[in-house]
C-alpha atoms as a PDB file:
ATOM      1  CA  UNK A   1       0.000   0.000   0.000  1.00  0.00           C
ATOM      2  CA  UNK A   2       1.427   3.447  -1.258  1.00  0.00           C
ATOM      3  CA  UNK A   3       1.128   6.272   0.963  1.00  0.00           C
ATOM      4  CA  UNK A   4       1.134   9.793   0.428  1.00  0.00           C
ATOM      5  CA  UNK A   5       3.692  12.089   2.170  1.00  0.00           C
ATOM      6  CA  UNK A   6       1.730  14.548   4.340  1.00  0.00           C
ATOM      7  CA  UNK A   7       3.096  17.094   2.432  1.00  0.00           C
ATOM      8  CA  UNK A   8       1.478  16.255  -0.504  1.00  0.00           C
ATOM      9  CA  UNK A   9      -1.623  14.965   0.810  1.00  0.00           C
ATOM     10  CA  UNK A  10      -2.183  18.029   2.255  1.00  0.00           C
ATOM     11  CA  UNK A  11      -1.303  19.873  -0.393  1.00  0.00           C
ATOM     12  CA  UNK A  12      -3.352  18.067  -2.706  1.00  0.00           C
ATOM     13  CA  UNK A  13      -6.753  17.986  -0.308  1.00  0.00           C
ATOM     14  CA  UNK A  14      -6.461  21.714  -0.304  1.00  0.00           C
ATOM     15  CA  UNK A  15      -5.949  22.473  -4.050  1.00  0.00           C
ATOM     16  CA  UNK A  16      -9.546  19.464  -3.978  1.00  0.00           C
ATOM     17  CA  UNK A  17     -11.341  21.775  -1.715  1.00  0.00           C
ATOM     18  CA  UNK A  18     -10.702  24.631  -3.937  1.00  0.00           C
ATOM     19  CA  UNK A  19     -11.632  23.193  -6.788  1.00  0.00           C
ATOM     20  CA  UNK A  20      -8.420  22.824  -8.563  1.00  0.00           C
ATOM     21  CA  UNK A  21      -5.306  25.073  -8.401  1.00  0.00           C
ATOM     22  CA  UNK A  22      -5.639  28.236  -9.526  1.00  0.00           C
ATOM     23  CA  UNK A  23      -3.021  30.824 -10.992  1.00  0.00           C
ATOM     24  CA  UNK A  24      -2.433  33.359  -8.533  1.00  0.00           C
ATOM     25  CA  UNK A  25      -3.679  37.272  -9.742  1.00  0.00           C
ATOM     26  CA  UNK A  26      -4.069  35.791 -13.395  1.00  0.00           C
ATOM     27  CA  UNK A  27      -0.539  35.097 -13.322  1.00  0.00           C
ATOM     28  CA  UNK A  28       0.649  33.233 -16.973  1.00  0.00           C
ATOM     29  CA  UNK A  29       2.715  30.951 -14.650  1.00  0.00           C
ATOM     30  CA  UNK A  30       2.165  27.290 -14.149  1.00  0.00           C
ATOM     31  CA  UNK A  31       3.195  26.853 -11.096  1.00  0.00           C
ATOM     32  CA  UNK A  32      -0.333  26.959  -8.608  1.00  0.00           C
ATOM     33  CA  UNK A  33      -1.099  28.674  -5.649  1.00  0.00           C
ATOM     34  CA  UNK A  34      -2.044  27.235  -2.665  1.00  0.00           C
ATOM     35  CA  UNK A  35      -3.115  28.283   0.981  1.00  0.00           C
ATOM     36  CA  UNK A  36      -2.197  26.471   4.130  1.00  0.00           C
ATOM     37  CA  UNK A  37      -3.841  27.573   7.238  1.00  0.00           C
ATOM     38  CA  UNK A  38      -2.857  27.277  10.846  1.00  0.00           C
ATOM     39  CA  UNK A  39      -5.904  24.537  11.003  1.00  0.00           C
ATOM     40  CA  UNK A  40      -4.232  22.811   7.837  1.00  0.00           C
ATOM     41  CA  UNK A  41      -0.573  22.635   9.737  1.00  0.00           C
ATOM     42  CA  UNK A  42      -2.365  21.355  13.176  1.00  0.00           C
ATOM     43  CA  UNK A  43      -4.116  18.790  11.336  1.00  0.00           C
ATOM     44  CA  UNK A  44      -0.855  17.438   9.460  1.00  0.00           C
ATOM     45  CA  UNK A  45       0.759  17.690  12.566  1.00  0.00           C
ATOM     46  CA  UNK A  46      -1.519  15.259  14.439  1.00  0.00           C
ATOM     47  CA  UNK A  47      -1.843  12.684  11.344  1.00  0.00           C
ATOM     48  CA  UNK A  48       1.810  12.804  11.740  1.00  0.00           C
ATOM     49  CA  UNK A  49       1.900  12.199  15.230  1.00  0.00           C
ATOM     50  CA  UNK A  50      -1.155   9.387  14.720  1.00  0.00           C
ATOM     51  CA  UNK A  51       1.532   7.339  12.099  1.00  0.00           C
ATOM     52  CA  UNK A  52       4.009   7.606  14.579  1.00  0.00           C
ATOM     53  CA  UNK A  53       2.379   6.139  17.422  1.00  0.00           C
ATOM     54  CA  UNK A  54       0.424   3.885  14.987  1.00  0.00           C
ATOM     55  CA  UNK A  55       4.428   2.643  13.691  1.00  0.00           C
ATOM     56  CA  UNK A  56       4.825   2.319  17.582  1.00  0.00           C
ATOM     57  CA  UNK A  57       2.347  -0.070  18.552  1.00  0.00           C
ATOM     58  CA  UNK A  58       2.700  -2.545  14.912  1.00  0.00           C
ATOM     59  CA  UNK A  59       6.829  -2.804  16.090  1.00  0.00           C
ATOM     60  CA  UNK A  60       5.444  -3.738  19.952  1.00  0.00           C
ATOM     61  CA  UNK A  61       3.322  -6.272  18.483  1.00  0.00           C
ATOM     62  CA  UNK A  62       5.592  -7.144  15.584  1.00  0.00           C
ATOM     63  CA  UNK A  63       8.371  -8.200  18.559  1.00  0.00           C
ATOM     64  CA  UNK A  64       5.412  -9.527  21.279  1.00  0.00           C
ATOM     65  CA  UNK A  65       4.537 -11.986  18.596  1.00  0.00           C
ATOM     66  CA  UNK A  66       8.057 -13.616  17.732  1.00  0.00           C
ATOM     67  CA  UNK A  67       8.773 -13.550  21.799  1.00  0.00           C
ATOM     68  CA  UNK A  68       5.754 -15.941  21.504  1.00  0.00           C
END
């Protein structure tokens, strides 16, 4: 299973919620714009944290079970 780095995820829910990136003042650049909010960095922050403790637990089992 592939996972997305939270970078990107987040960066790619936002640009989903907005409807697509959009070009910045009508800029002819390519590159998008994209807004991250102090909720959008507290939220990546605590996925983070989630797949760390998550990581955490599946090694304590992972050496429980060959103890066993």
């Amino acid at each position: 299973m592939m996972q997305e780095s939270g970078t990107e995820a987040t960066n790619n829910g936002l640009a989903n919620q907005n409807g697509g990136a959009s070009l910045e003042g009508g800029a002819k650049s390519a590159t998008p714009s994209v807004e991250v909010t102090a909720a959008d960095l507290l939220h990546l922050q605590q996925h983070q944290e989630a797949k760390q403790r998550l990581q955490l637990i599946e090694n304590l089992a992972e050496r429980i079970t060959s103890v066993l």
